[in-house]
C-alpha atoms as a PDB file:
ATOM      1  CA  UNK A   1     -43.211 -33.016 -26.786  1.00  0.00           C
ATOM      2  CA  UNK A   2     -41.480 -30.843 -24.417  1.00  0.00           C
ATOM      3  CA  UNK A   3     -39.933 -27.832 -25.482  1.00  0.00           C
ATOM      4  CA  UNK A   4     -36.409 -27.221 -26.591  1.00  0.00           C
ATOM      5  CA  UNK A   5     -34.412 -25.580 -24.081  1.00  0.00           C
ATOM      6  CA  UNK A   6     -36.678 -25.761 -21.326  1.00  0.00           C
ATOM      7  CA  UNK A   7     -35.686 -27.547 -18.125  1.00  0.00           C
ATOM      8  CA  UNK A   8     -37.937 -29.988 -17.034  1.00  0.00           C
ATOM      9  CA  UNK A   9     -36.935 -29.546 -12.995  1.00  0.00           C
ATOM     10  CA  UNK A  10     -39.040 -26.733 -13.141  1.00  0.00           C
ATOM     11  CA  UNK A  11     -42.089 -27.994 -14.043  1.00  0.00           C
ATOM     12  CA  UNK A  12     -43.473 -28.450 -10.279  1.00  0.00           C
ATOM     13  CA  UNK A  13     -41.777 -25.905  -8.831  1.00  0.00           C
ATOM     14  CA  UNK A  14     -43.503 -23.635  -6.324  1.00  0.00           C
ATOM     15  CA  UNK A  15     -43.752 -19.717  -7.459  1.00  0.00           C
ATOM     16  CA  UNK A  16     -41.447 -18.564  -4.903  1.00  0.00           C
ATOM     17  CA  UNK A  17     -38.830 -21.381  -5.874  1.00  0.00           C
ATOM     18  CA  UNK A  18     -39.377 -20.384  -9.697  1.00  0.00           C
ATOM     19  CA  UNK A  19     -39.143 -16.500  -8.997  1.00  0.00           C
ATOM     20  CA  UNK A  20     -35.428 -17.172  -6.780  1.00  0.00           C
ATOM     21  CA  UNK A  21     -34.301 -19.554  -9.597  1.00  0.00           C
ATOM     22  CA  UNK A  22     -35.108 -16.400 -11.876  1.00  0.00           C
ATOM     23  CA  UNK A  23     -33.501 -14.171  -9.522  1.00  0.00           C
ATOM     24  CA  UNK A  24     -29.970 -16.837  -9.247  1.00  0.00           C
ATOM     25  CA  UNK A  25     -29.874 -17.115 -13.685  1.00  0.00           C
ATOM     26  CA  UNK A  26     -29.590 -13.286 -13.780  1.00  0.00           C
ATOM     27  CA  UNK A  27     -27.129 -13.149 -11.429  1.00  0.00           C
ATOM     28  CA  UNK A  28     -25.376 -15.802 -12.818  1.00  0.00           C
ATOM     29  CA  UNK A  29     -25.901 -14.242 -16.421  1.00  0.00           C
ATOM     30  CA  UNK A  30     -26.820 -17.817 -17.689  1.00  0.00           C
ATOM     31  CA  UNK A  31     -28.371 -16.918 -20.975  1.00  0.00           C
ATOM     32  CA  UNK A  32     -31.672 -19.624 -21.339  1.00  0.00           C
ATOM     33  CA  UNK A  33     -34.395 -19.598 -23.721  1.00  0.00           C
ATOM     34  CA  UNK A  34     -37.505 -17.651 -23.259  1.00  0.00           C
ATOM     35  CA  UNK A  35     -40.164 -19.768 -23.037  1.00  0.00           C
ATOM     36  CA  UNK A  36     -43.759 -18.010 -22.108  1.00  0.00           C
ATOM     37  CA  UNK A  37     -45.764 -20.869 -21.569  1.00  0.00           C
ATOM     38  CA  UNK A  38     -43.668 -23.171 -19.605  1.00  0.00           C
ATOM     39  CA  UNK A  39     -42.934 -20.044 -17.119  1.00  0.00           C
ATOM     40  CA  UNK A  40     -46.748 -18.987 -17.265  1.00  0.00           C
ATOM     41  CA  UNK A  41     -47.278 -23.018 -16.274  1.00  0.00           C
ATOM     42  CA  UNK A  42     -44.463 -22.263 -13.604  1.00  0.00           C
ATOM     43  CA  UNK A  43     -46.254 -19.107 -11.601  1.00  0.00           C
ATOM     44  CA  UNK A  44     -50.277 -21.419 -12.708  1.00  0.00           C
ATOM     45  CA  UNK A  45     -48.848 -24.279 -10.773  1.00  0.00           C
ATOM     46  CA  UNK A  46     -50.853 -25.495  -7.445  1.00  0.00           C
ATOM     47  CA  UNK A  47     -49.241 -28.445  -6.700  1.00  0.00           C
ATOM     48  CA  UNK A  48     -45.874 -28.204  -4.917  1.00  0.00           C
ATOM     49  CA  UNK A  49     -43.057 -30.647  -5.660  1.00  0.00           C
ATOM     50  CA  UNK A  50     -42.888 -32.741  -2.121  1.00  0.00           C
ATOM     51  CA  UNK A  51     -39.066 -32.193  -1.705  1.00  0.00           C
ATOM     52  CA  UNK A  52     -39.703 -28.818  -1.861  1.00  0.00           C
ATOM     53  CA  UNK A  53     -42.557 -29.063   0.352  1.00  0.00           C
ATOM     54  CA  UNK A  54     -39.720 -31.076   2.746  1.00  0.00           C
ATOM     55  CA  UNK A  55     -37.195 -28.037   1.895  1.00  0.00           C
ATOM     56  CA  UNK A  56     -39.932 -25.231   2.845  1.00  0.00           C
ATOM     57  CA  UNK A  57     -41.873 -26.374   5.585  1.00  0.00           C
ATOM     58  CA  UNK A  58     -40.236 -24.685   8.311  1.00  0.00           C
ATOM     59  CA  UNK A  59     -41.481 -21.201   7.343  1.00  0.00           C
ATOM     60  CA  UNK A  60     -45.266 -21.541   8.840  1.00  0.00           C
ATOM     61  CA  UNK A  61     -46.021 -25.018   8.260  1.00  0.00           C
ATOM     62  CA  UNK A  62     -43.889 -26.436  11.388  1.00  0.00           C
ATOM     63  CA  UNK A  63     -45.635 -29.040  13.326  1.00  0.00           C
ATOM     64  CA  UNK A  64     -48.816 -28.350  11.555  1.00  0.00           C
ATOM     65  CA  UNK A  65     -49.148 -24.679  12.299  1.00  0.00           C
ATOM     66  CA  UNK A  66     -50.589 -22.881   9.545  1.00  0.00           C
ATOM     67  CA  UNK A  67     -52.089 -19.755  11.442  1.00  0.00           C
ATOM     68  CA  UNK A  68     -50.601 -16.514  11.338  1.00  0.00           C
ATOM     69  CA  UNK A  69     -50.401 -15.320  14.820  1.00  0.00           C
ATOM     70  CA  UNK A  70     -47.544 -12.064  15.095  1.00  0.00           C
ATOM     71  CA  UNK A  71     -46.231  -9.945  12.228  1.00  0.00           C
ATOM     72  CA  UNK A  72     -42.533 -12.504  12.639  1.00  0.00           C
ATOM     73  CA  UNK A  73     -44.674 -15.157  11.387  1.00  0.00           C
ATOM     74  CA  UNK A  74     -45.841 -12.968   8.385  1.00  0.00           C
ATOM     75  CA  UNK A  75     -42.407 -11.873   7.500  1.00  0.00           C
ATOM     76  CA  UNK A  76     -41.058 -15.377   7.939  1.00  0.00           C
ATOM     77  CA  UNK A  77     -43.547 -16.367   4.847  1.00  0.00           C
ATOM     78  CA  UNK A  78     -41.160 -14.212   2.675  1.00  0.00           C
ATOM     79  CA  UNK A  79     -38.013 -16.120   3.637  1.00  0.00           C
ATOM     80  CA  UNK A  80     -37.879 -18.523   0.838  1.00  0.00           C
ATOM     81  CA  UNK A  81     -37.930 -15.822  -2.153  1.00  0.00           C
ATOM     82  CA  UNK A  82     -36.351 -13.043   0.166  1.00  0.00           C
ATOM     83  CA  UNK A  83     -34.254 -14.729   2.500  1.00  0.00           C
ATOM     84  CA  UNK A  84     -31.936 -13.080   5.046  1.00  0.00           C
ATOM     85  CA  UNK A  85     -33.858  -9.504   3.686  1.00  0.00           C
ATOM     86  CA  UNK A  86     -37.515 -11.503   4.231  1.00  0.00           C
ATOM     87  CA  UNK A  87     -37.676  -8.643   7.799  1.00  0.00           C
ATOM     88  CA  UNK A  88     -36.570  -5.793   5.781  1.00  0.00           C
ATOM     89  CA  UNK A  89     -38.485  -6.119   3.063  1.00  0.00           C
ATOM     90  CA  UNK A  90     -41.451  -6.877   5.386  1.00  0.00           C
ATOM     91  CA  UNK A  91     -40.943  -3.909   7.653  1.00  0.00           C
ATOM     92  CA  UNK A  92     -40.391  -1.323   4.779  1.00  0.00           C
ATOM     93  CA  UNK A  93     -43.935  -3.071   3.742  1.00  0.00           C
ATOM     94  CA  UNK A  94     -45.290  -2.501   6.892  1.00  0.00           C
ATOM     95  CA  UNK A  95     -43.955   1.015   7.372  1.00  0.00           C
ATOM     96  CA  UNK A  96     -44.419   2.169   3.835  1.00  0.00           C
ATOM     97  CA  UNK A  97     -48.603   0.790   4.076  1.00  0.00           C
ATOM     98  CA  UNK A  98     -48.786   2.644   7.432  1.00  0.00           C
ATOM     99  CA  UNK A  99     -47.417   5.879   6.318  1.00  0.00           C
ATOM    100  CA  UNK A 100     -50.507   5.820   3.755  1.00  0.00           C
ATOM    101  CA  UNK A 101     -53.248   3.928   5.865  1.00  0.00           C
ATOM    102  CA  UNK A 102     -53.045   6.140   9.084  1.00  0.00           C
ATOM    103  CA  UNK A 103     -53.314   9.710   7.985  1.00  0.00           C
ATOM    104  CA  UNK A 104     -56.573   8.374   5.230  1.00  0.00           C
ATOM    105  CA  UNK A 105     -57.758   6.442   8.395  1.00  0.00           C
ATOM    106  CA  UNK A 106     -57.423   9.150  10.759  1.00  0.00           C
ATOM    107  CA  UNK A 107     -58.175  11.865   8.105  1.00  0.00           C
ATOM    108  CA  UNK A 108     -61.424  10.386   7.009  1.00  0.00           C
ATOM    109  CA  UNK A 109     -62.558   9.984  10.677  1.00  0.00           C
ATOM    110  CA  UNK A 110     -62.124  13.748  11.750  1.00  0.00           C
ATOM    111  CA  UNK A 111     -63.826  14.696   8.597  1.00  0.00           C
ATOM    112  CA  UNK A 112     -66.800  12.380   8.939  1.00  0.00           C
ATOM    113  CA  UNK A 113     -67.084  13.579  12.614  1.00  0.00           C
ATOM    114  CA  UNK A 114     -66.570  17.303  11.695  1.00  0.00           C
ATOM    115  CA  UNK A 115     -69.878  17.174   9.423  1.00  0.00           C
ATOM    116  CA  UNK A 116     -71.736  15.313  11.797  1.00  0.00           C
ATOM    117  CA  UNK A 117     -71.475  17.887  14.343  1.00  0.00           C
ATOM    118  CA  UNK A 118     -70.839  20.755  12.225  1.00  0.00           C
ATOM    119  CA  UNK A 119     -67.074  21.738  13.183  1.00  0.00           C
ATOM    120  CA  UNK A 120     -64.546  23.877  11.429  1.00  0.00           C
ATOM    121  CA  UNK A 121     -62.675  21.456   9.176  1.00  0.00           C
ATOM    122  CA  UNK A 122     -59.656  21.141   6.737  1.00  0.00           C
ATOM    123  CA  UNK A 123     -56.093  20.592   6.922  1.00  0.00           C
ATOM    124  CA  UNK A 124     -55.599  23.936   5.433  1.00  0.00           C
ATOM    125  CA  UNK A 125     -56.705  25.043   8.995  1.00  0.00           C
ATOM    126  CA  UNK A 126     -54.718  26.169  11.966  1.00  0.00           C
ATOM    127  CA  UNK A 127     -55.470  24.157  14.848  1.00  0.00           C
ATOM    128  CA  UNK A 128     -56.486  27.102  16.499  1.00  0.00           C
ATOM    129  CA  UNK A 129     -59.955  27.198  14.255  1.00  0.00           C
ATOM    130  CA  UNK A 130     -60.058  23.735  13.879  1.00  0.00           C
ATOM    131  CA  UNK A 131     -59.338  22.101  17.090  1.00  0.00           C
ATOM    132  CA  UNK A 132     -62.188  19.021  17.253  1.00  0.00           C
ATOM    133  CA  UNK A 133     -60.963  18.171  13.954  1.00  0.00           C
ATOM    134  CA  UNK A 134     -57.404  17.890  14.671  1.00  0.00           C
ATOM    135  CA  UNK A 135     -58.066  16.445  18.051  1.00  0.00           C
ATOM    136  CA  UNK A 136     -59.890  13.306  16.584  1.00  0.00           C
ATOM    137  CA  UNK A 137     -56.769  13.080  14.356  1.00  0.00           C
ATOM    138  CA  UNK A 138     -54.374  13.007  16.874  1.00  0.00           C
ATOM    139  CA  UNK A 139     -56.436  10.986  19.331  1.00  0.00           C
ATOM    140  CA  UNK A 140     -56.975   8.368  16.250  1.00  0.00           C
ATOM    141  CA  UNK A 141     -53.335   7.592  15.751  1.00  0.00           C
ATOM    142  CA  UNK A 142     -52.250   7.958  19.957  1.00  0.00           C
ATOM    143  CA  UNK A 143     -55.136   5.034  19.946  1.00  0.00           C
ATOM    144  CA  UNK A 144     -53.128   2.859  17.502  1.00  0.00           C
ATOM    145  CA  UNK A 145     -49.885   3.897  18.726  1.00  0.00           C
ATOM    146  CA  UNK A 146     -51.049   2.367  22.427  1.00  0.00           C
ATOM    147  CA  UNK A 147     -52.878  -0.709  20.851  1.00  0.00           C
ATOM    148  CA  UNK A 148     -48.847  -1.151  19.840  1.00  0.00           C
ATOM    149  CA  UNK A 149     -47.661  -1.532  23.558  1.00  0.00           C
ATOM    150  CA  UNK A 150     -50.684  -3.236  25.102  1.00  0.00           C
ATOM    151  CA  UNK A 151     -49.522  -6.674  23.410  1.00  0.00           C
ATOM    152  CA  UNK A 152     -52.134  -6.840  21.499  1.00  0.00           C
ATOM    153  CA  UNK A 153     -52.536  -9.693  18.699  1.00  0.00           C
ATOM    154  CA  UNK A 154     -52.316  -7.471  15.276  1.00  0.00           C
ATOM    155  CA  UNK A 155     -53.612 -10.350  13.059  1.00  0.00           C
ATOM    156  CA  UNK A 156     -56.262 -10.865  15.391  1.00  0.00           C
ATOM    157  CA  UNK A 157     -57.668  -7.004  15.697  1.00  0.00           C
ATOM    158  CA  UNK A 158     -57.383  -7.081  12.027  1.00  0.00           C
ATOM    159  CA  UNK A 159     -59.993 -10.186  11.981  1.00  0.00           C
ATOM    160  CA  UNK A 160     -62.653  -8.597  14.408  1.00  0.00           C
ATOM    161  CA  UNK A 161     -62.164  -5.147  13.226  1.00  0.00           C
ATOM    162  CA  UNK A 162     -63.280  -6.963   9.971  1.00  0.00           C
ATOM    163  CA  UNK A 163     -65.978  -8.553  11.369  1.00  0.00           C
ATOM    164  CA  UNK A 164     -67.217  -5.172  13.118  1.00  0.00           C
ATOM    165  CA  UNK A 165     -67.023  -3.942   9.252  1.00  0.00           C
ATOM    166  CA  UNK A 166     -69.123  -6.268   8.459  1.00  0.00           C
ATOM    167  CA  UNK A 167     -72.110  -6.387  11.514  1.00  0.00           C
ATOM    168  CA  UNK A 168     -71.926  -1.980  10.486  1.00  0.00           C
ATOM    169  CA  UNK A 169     -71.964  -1.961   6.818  1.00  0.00           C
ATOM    170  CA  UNK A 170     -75.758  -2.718   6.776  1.00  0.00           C
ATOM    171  CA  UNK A 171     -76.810  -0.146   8.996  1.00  0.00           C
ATOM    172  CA  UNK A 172     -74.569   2.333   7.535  1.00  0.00           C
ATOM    173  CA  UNK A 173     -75.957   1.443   3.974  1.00  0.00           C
ATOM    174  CA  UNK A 174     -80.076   1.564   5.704  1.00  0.00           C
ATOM    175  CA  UNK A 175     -78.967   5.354   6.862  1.00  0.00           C
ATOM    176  CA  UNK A 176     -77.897   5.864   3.592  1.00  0.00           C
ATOM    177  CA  UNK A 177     -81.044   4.767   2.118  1.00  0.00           C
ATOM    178  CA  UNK A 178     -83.133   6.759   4.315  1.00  0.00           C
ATOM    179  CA  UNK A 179     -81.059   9.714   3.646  1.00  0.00           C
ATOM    180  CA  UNK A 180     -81.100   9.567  -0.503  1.00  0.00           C
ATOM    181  CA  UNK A 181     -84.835   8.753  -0.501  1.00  0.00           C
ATOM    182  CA  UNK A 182     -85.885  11.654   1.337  1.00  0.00           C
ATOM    183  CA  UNK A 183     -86.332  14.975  -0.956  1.00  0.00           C
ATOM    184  CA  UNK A 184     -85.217  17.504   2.146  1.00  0.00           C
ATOM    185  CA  UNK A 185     -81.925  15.848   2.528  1.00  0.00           C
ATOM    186  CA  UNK A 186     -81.384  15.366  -1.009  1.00  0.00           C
ATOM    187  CA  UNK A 187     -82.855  19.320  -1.850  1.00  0.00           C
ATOM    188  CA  UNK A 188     -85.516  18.008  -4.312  1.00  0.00           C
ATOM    189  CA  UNK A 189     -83.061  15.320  -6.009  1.00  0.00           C
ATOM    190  CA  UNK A 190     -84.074  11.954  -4.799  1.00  0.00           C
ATOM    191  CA  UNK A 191     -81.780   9.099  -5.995  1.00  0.00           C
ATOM    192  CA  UNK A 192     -83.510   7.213  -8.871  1.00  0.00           C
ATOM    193  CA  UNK A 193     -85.613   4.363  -7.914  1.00  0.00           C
ATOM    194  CA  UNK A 194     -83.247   1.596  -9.811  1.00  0.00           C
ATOM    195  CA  UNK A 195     -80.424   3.262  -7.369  1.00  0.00           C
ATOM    196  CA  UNK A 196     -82.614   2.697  -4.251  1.00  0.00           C
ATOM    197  CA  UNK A 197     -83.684  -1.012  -5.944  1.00  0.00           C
ATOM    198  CA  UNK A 198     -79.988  -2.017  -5.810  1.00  0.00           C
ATOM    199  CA  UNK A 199     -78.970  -0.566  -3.233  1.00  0.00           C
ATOM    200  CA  UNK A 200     -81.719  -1.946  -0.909  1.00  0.00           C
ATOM    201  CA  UNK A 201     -80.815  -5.273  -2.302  1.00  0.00           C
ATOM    202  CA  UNK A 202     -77.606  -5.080  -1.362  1.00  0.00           C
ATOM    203  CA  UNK A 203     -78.424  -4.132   2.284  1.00  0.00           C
ATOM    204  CA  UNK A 204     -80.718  -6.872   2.823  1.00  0.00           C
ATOM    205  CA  UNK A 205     -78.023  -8.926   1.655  1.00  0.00           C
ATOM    206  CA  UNK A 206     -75.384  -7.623   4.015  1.00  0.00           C
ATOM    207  CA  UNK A 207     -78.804  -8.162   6.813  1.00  0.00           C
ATOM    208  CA  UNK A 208     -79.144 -11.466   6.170  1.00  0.00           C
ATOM    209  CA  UNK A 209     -75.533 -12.310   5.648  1.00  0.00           C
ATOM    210  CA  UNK A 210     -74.500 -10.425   9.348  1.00  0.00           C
ATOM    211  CA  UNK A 211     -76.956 -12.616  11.029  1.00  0.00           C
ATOM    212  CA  UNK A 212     -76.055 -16.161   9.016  1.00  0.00           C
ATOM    213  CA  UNK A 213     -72.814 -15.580  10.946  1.00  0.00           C
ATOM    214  CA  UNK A 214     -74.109 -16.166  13.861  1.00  0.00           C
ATOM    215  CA  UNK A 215     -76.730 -18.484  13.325  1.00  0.00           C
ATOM    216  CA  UNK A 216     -74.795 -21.182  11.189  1.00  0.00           C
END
C-alpha cells in the first residue's frame, strides 16, 4: 500500500533528479509530507527511469562515451543537479581541493627530503637557513604549475600517478620493515613481532598484487 502523500513519479527517479526536485519544492514553498523511507528509497535507487535516461544522456553518455577525458567533461557531470552553476561550482571544487592538496603535497615532500639528507627544515625558517627545503617546495608546485601548460591529460596523470603509487607502496613498506626490525634504527625498541607479522603480510600482498597487473 503506498503511502499517503507520497508521489509515486518519484519512485525511479535518479538521485540528482530527486535532489533538484527537492531543491524546486523549497523554492516553490510547496509544503509535502515527510516521508523517510520513500526518500531513503529515492537516493538507494540504481535503476534510472529510461525517460530520464533519454532527458540526461547528453552530459557524458553521448554517443556512447562514458570516459572522462578533460576537467569540462567532469564539470559537465554536475549539470543536471547544478545546471548553468555546474563550472562554478566545479572550479571553486577544484580550486578550494588545490589550495589544500598542494602545500600538504609539496610540504610533505621537502620534509621527507630534508631528513633524508639531513637539511635545516621548518616553515618557521627563513629561507636563508632553510634553502633545500624551501627550494623542493617551490620547485614541487613550478612542476605542477608547467604540467598545466604542457596540455597534459589531468585525468590521465591522475591514473598513472596512481598506478606509480601502487608499483612504490611495496618497496616503501619492505624499507619500512627493514628499518623497524632493526634495534640501531629503532634505539633498542624493535616493533613487536605481530606488527612486523602484519605488516609483512601486507607487503607481500601489495608484491604480488603489483606484479598480477602486469601478468593478467
Amino acid at each position: 500500500m503506498e503511502h499517503a502523500g507520497r508521489d509515486s513519479r518519484d519512485d525511479h527517479q535518479p538521485v540528482f533528479i530527486f535532489l533538484a526536485d527537492v531543491a524546486g519544492s523549497r523554492r516553490r514553498k510547496i509544503q509535502r509530507p515527510a516521508d523517510a523511507g520513500a526518500a531513503f528509497r529515492r537516493v538507494a535507487a540504481r535503476n534510472h527511469h529510461p525517460q530520464d535516461r533519454h532527458r540526461y544522456r547528453h552530459v557524458l553518455f553521448q554517443s556512447g562515451h562514458v570516459d572522462i577525458k578533460t576537467s569540462k567533461d567532469a564539470a559537465q557531470a554536475l549539470f543536471p543537479l547544478a545546471g548553468k552553476f555546474a563550472g562554478t561550482l566545479f572550479t571553486l571544487g577544484v580550486v578550494g581541493t588545490g589550495l589544500l592538496a598542494i602545500p600538504t603535497l609539496t610540504g610533505s615532500a621537502a620534509y621527507a627530503l630534508a631528513e633524508t639528507f639531513a637539511w635545516r627544515e621548518g616553515l618557521d625558517q627563513r629561507f636563508r637557513g632553510a634553502r633545500p627545503f624551501y627550494l623542493v617546495i617551490i620547485v614541487s608546485t613550478l612542476i605542477g604549475v608547467v604540467m598545466d601548460f604542457l596540455n597534459v591529460n589531468p585525468v590521465r596523470a591522475l591514473y598513472w600517478t596512481a598506478v606509480i603509487n601502487g608499483l612504490l607502496a611495496p618497496v616503501l613498506l619492505l624499507g619500512i620493515l627493514i628499518a623497524v626490525v632493526d634495534p640501531t634504527v629503532m634505539k633498542q625498541q624493535p616493533s613487536s613481532i605481530p606488527s612486523v607479522i602484519v605488516v609483512s603480510f601486507a607487503t607481500l600482498l601489495m608484491f604480488v598484487a603489483a606484479i598480477g597487473m602486469f601478468v593478467f
